[in-house]
N, C-alpha and C. Protein backbone atom coordinates (compact mmCIF):
# COMPACT_ATOMS: atom_id res chain seq x y z
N UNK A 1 -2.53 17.53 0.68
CA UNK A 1 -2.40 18.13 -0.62
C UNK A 1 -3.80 18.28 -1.22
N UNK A 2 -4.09 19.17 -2.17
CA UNK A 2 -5.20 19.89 -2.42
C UNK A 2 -6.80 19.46 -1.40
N UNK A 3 -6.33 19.99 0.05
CA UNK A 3 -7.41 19.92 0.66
C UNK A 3 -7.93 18.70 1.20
N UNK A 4 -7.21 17.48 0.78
CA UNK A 4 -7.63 16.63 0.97
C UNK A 4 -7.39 16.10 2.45
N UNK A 5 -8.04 15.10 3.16
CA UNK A 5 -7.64 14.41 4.32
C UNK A 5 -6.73 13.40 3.94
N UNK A 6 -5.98 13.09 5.11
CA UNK A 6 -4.67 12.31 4.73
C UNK A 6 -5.31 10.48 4.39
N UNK A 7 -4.21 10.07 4.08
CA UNK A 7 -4.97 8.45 3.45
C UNK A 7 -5.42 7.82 5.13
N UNK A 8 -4.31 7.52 5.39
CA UNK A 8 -4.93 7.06 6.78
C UNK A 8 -6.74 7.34 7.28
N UNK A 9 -6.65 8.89 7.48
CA UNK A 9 -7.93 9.41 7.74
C UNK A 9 -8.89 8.80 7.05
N UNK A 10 -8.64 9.30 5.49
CA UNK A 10 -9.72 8.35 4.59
C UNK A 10 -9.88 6.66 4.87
N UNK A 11 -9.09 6.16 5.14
CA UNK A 11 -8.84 4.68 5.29
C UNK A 11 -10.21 4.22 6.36
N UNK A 12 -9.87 4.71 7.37
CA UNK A 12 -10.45 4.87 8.81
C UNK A 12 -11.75 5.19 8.92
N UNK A 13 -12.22 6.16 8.25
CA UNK A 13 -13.37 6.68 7.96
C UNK A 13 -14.16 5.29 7.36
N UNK A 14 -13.65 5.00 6.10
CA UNK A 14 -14.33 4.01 5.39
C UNK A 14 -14.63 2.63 5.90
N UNK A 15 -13.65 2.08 6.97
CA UNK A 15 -13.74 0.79 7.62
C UNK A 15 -14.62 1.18 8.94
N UNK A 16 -15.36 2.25 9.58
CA UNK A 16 -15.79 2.68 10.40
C UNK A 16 -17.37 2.59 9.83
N UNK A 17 -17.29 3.08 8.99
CA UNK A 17 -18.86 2.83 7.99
C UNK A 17 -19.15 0.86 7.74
N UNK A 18 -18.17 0.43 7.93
CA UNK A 18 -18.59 -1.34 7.39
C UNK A 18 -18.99 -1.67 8.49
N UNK A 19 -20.20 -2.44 8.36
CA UNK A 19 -20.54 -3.06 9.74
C UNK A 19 -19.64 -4.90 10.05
N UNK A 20 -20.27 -4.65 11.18
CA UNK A 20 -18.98 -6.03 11.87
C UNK A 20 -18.78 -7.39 11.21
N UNK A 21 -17.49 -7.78 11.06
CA UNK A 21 -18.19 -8.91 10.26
C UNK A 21 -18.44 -9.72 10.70
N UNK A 22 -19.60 -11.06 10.26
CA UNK A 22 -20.03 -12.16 10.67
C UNK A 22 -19.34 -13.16 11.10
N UNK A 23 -19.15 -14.18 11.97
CA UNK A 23 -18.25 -14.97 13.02
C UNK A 23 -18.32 -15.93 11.30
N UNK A 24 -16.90 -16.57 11.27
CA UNK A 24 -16.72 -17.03 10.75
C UNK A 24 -16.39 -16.82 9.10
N UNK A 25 -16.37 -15.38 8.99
CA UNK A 25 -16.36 -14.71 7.77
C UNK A 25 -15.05 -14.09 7.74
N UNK A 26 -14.48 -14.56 6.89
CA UNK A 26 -13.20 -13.90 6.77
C UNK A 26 -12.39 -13.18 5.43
N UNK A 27 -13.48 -13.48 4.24
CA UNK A 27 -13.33 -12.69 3.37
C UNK A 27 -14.60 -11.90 3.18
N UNK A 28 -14.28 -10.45 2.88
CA UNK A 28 -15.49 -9.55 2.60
C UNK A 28 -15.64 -9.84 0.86
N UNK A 29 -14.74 -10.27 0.50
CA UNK A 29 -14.05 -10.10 -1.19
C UNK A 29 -14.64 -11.34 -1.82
N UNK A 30 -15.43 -11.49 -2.95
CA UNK A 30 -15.67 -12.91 -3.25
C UNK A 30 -14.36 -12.86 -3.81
N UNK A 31 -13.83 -12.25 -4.97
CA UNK A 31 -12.72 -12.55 -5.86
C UNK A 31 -11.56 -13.18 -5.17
N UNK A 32 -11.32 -12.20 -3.93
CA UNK A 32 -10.37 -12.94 -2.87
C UNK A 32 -9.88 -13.91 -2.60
N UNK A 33 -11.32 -14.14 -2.19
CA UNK A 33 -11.63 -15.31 -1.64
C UNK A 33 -10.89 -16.64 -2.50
N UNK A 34 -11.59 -16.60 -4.08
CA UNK A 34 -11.81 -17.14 -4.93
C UNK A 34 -10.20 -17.37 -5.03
N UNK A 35 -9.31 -16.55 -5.34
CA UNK A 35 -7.98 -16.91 -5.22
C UNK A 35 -7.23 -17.38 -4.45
N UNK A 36 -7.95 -17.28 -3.54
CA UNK A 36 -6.84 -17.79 -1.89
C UNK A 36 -7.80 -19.15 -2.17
N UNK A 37 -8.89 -19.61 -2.32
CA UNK A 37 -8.54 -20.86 -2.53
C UNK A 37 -7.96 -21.51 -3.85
N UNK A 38 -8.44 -21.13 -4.97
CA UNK A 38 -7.42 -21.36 -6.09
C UNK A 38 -5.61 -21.69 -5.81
N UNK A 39 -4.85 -20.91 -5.15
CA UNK A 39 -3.67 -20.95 -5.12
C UNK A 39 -3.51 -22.35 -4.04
N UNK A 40 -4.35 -22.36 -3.01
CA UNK A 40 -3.89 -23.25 -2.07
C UNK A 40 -3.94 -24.60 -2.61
N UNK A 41 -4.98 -24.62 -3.74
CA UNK A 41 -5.30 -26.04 -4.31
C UNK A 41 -4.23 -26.33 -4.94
N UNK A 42 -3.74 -25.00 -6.00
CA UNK A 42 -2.71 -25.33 -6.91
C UNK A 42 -1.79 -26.01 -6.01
N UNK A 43 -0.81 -25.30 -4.66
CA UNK A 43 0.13 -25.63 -4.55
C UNK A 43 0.04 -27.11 -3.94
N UNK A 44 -1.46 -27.35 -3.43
CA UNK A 44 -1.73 -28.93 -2.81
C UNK A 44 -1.17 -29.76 -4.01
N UNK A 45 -1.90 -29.38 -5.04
CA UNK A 45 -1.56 -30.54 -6.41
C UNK A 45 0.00 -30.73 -6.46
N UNK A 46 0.50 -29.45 -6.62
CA UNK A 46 2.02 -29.80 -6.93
C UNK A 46 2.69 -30.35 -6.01
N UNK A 47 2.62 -30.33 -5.25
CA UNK A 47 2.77 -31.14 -3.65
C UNK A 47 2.49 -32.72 -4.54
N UNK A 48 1.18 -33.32 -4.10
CA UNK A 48 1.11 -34.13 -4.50
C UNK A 48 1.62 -35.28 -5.74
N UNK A 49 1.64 -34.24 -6.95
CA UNK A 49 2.20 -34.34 -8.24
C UNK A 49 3.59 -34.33 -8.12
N UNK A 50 4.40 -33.36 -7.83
CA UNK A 50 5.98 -33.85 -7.19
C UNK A 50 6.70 -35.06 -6.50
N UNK A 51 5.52 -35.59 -5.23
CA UNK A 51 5.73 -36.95 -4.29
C UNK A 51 5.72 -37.75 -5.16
N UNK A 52 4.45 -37.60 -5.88
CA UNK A 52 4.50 -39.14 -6.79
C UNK A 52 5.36 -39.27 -8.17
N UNK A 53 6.03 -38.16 -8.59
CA UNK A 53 6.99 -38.35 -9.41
C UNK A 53 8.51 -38.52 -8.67
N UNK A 54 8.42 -38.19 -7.40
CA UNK A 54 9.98 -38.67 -6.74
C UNK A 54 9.46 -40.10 -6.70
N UNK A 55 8.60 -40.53 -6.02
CA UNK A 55 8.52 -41.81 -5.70
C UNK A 55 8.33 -42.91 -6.79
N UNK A 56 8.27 -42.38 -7.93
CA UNK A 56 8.10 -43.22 -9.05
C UNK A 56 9.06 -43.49 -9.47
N UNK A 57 10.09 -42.72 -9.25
CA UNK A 57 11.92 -42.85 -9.65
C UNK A 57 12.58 -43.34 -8.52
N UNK A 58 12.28 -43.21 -7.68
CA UNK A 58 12.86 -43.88 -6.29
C UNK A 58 13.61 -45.31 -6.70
């Protein structure tokens, strides 16, 4: 549609221009990043915070 290349194409194009990423690098994204560990912590806590309120009523 108006001339354009399809998304795919564009997609492809653009990840073809990024160079490789570095061994051990797995976010290109700081923000990403920043959330995927944020969430994992959260759900560690509640984990934690849950056990010790079953076990306190136990």
């Amino acid at each position: 549609m108006f001339h354009r290349k399809p998304l795919e194409e564009r997609i492809a194009e653009r990840q073809a221009k990024l160079p490789p990423l570095k061994e051990g690098q797995h976010f290109e994204h700081g923000p990403a990043k920043f959330v995927f560990i944020s969430l994992i912590t959260a759900v560690v806590l509640m984990h934690i915070v849950g056990l010790a309120i079953v076990m306190h009523f136990a």
